[in-house]
N, C-alpha and C. Protein backbone atom coordinates (compact mmCIF):
# COMPACT_ATOMS: atom_id res chain seq x y z
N UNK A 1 9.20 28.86 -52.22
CA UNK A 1 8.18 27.94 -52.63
C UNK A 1 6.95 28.12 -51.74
N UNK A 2 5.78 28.15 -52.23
CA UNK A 2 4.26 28.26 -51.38
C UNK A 2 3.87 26.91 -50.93
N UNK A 3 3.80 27.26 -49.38
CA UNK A 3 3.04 26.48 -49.08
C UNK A 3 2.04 25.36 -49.81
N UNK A 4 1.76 24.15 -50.02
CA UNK A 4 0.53 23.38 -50.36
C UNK A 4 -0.81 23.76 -49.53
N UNK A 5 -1.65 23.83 -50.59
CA UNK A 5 -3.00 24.42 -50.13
C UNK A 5 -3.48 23.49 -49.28
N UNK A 6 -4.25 23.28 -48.41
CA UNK A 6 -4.87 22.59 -47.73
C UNK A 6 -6.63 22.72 -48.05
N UNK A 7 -6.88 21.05 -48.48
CA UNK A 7 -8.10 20.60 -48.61
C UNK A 7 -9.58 21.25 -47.37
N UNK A 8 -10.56 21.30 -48.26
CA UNK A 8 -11.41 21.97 -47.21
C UNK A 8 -12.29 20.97 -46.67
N UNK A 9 -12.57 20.99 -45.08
CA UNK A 9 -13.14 19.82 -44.32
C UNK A 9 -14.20 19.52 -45.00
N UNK A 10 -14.63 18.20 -45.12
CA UNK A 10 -16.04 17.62 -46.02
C UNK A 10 -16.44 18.41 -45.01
N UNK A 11 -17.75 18.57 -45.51
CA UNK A 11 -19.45 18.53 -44.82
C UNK A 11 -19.57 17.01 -43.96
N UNK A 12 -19.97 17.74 -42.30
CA UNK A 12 -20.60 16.51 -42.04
C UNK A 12 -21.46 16.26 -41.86
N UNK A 13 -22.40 15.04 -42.15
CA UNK A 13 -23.32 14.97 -41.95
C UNK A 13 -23.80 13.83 -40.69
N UNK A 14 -24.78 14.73 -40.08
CA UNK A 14 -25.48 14.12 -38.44
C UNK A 14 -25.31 12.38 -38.44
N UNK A 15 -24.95 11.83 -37.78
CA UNK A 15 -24.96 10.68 -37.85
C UNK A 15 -26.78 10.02 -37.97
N UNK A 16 -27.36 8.57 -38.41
CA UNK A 16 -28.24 8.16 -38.20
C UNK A 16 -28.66 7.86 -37.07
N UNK A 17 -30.61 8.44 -36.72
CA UNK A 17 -30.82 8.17 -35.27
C UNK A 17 -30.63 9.56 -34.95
N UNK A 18 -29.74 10.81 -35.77
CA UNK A 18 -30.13 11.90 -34.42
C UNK A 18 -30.25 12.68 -35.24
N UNK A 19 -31.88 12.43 -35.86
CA UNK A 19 -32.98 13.72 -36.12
C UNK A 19 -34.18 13.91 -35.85
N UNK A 20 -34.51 14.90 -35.61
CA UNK A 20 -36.12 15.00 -34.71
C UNK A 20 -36.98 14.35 -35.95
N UNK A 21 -37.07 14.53 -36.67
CA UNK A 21 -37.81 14.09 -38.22
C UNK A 21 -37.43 13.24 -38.87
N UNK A 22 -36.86 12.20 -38.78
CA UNK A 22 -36.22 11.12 -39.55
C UNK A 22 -37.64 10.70 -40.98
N UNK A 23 -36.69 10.84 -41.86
CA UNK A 23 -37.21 10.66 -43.59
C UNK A 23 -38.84 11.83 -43.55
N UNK A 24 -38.15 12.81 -42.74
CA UNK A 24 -39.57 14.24 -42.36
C UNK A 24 -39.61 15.53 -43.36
N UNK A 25 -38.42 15.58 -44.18
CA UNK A 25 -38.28 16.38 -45.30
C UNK A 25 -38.38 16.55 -46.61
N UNK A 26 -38.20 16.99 -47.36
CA UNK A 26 -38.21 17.43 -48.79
C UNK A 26 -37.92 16.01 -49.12
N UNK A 27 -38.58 15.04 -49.89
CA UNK A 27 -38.47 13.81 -50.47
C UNK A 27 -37.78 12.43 -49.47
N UNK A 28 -38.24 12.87 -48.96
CA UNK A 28 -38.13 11.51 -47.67
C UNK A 28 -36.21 12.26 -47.04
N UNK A 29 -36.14 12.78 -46.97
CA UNK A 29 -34.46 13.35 -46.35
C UNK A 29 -35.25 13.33 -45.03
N UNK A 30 -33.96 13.12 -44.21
CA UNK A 30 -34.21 13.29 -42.94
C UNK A 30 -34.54 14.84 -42.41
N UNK A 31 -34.90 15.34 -41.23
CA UNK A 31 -34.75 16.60 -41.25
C UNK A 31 -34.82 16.95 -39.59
N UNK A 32 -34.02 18.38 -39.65
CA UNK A 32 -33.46 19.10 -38.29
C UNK A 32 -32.63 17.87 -37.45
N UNK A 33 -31.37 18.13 -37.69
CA UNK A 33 -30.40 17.10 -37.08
C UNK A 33 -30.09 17.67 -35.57
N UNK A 34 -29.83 17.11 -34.46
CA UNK A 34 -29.66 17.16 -33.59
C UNK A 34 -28.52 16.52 -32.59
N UNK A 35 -27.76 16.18 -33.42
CA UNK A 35 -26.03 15.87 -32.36
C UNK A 35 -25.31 16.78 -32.32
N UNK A 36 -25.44 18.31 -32.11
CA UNK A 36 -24.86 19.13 -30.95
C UNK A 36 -26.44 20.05 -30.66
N UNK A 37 -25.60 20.57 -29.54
CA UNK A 37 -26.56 21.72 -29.10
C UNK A 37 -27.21 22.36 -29.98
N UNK A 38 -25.57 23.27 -31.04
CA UNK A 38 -25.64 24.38 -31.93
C UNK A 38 -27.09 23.67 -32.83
N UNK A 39 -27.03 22.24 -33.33
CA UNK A 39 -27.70 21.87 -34.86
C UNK A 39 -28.91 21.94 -33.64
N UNK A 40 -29.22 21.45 -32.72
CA UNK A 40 -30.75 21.49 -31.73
C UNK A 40 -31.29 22.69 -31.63
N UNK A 41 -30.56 24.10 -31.18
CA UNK A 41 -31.36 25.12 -31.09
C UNK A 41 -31.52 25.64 -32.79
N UNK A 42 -30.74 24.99 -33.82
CA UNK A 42 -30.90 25.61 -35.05
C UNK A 42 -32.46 25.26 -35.50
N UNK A 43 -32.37 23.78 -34.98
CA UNK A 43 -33.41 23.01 -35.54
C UNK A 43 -34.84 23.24 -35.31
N UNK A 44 -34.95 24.00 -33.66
CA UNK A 44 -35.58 24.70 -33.18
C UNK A 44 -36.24 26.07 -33.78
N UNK A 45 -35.19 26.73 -34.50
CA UNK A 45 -35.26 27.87 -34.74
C UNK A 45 -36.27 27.48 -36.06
N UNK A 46 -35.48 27.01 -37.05
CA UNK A 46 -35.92 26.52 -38.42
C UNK A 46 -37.41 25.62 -38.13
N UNK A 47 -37.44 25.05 -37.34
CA UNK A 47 -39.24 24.02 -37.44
C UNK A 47 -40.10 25.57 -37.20
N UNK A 48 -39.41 26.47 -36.13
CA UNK A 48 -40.72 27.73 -35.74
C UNK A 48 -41.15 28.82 -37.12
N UNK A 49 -40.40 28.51 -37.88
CA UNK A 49 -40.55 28.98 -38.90
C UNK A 49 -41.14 28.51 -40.39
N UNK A 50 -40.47 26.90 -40.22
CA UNK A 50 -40.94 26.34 -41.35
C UNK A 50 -41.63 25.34 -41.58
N UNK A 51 -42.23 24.55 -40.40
CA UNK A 51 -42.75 23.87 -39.58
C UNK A 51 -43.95 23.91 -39.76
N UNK A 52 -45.12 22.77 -39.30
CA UNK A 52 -46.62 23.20 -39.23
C UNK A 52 -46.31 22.78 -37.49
N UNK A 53 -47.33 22.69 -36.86
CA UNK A 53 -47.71 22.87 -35.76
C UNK A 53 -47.14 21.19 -34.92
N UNK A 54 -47.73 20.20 -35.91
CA UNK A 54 -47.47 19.11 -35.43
C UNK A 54 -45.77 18.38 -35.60
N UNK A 55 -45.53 19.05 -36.66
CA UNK A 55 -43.97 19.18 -36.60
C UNK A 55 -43.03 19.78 -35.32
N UNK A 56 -43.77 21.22 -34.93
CA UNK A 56 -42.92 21.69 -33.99
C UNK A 56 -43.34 21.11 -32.65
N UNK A 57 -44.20 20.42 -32.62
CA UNK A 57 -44.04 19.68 -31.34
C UNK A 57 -43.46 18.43 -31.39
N UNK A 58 -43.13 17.77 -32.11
CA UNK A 58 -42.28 16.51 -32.44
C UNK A 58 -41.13 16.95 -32.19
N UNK A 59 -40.30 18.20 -32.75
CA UNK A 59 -39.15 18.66 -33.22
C UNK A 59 -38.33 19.08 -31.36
N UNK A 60 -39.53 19.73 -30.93
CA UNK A 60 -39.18 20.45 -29.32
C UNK A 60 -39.24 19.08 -28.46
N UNK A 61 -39.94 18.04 -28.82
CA UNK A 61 -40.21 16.99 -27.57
C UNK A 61 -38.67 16.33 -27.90
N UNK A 62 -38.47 16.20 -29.27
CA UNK A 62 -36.97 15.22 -29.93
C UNK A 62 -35.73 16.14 -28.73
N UNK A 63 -35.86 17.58 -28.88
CA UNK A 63 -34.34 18.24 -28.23
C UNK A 63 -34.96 18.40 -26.82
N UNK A 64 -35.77 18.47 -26.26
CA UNK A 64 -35.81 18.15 -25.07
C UNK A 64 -35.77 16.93 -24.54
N UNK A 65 -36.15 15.88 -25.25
CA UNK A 65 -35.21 14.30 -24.61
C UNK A 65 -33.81 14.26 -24.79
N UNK A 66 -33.38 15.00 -26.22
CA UNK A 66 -31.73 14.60 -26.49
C UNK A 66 -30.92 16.08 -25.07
N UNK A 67 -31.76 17.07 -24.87
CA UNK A 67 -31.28 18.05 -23.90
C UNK A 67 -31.62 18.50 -23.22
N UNK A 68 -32.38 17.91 -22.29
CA UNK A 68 -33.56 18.34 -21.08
C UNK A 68 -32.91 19.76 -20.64
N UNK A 69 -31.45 20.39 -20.37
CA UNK A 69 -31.05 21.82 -19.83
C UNK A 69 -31.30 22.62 -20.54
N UNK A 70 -32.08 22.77 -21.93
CA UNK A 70 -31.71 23.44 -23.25
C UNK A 70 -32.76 24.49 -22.99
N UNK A 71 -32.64 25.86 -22.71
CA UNK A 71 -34.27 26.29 -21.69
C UNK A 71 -35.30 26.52 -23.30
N UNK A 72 -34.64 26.98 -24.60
CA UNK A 72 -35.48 27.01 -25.58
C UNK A 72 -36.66 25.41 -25.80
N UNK A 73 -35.60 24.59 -25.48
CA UNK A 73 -36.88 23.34 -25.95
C UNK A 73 -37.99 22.99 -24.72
N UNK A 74 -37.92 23.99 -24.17
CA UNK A 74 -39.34 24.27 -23.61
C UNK A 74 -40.74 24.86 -23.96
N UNK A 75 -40.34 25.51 -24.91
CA UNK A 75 -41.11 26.08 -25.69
C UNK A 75 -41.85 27.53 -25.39
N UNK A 76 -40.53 27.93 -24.12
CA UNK A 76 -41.70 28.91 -23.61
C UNK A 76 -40.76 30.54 -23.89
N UNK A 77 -39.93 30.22 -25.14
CA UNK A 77 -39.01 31.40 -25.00
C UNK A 77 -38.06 31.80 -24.74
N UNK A 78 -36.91 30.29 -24.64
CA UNK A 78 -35.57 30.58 -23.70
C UNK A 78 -34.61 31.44 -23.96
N UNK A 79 -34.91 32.02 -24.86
CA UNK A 79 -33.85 33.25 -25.20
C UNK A 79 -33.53 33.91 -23.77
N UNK A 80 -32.33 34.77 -23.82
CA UNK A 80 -32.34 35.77 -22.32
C UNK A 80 -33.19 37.07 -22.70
N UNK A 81 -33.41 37.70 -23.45
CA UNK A 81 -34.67 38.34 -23.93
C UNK A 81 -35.62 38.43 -23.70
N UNK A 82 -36.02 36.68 -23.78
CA UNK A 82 -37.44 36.42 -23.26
C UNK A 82 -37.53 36.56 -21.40
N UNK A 83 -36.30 35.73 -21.21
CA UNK A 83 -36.37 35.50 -19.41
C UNK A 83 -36.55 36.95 -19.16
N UNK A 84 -35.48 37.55 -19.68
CA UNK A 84 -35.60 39.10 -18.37
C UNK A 84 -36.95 39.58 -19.05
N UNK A 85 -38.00 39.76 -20.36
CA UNK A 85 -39.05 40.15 -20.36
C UNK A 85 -39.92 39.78 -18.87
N UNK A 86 -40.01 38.05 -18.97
CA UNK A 86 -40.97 37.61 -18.31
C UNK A 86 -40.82 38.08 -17.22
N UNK A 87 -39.72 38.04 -16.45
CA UNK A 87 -39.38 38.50 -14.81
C UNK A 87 -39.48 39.86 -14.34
N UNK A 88 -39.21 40.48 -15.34
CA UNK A 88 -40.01 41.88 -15.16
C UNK A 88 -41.22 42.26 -15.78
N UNK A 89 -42.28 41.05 -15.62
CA UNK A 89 -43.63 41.35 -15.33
C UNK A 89 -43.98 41.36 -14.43
């Protein structure tokens, strides 16, 4: 006899209160969620791209209060890419 299949985990969604953009998206949706790291540097990634200007500074000031260690929401490049560029100038 086979095993019973096992159900696939819902989607979760960010709790209320932790998005840099609250009602900031496509028809009032909240947008770039930020309760882990992973969804903060995503969120990061996604405003530098899809973002206007005044967005991505809302979006970087939101994950640098929720993660002051996070070296990307500094805005200056935290990749390790960027660091060893800069240091070997």
């Amino acid at each position: 006899m086979a095993a019973p299949k096992k159900k696939p985990a819902p989607n979760t969604k960010a709790p209320k209160g932790s998005y840099a953009l609250p009602g900031g998206g496509p028809g009032g949706a909240d947008a770039y969620p930020l309760n882990s790291k992973g969804r903060a540097v995503s969120a990061l990634a996604r405003v530098k791209t899809n973002g206007t200007p005044a967005e991505q500074a809302k979006v970087r000031a939101a994950v640098k209060k929720a993660y002051p260690g996070l070296p990307s929401s500094k805005g200056k490049g935290g990749s390790a890419a960027a660091r060893a560029t800069k240091k070997s100038k």
